[in-house]
Protein backbone atom coordinates (compact mmCIF):
# COMPACT_ATOMS: atom_id res chain seq x y z
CA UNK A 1 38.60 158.31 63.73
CA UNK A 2 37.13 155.28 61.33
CA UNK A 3 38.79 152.05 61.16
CA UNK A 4 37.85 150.20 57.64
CA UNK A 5 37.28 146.44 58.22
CA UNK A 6 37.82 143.68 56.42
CA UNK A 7 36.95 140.15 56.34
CA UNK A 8 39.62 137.82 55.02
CA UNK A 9 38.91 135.21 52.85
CA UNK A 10 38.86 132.19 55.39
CA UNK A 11 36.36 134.14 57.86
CA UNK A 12 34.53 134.56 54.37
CA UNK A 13 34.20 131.06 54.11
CA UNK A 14 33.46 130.37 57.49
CA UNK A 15 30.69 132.67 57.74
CA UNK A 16 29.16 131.14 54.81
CA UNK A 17 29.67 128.00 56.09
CA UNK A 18 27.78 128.46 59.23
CA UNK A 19 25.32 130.02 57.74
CA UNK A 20 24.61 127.32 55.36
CA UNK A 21 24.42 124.61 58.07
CA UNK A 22 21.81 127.32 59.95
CA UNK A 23 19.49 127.59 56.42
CA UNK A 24 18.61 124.04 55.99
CA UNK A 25 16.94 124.38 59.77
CA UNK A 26 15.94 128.20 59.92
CA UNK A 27 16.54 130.36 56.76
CA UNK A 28 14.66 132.99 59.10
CA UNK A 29 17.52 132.44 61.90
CA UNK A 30 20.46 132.41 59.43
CA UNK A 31 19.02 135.71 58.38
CA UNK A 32 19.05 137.32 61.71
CA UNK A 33 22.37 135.47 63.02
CA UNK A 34 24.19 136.55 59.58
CA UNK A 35 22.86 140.25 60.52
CA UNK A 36 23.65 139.94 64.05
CA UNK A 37 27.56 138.99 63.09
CA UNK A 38 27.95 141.62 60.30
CA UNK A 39 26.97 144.64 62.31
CA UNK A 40 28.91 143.48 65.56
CA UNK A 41 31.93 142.95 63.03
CA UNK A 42 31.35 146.17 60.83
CA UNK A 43 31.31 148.29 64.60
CA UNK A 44 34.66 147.44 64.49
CA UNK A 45 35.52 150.69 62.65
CA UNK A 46 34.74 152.92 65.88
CA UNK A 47 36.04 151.14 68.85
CA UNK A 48 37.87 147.90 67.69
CA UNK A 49 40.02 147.73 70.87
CA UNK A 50 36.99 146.43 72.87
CA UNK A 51 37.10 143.07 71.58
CA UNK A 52 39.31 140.89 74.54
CA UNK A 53 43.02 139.27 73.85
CA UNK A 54 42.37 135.74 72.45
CA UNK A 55 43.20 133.56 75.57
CA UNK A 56 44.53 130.92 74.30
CA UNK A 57 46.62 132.65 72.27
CA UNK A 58 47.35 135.25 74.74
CA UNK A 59 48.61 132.10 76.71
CA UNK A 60 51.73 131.74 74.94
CA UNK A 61 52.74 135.48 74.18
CA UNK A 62 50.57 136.20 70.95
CA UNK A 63 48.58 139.53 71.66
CA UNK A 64 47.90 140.75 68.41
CA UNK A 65 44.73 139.05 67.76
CA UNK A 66 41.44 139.84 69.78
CA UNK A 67 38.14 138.75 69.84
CA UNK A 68 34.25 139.44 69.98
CA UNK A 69 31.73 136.77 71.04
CA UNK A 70 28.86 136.75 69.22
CA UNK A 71 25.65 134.45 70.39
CA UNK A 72 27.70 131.06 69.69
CA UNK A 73 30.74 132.55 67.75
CA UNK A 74 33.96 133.58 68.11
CA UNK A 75 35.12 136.21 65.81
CA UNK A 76 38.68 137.03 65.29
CA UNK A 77 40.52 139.91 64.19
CA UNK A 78 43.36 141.72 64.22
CA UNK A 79 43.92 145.23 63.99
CA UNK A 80 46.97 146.88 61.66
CA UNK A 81 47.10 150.41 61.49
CA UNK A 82 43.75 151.89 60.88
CA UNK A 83 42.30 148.42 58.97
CA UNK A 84 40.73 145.31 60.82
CA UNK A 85 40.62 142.10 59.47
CA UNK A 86 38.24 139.73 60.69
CA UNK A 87 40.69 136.73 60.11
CA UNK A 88 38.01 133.64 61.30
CA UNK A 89 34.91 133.32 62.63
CA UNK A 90 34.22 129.93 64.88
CA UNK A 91 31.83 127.78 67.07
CA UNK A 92 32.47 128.57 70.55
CA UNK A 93 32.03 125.22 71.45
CA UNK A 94 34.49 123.89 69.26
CA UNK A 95 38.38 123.43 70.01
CA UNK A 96 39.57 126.83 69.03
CA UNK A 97 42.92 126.50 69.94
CA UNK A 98 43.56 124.46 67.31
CA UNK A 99 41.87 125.66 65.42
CA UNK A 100 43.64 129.34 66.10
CA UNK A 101 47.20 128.00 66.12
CA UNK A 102 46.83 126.01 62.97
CA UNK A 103 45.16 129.04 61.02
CA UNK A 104 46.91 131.91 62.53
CA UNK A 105 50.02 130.85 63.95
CA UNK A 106 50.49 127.88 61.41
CA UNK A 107 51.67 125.72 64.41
């Protein structure tokens, strides 16, 4: 069984953006990072269940997204059916849960 994955327009943008910002120190490094995130992300189609309940979403009774850490980065999804969408992609070491409710939730 194959689950087709998508990325949605703001994890796009996100991913683009980080990987700018990476470039103009390490085009070398945003090479391998950008690689590094689109393979973990594309494995979604075999397992995508093994990607843990967002906590802080989790934390007030919203289950249906889950996430993968990757090096620095937190990338979302949610699964529907037999798709995944990769719905943002952030910097661990930012606030995410405003970041999450604002984007996701629209709180």
């Amino acid at each position: 069984m194959s689950f087709a994955v998508f990325w949605t327009n703001t994890a796009q943008n996100d991913l683009a953006c980080i990987m700018e910002y990476i470039y103009r120190d390490s085009p070398q490094n945003a090479r391998n990072i950008l690689k590094s995130i689109k393979e973990q992300a594309q494995n979604l189609d075999t397992f995508p269940e093994r990607g843990r309940v967002v906590p802080e979403l989790s934390d007030v009774g919203v289950l249906l997204y889950r996430e993968l850490i990757i090096e620095r980065w937190r990338l979302i999804y949610r699964i529907d059916g037999m798709k995944v969408f990769v719905m943002t992609l952030i910097d661990a070491r930012q606030n995410a849960e405003d970041i999450l409710f604002r984007r996701l939730i629209g709180r």
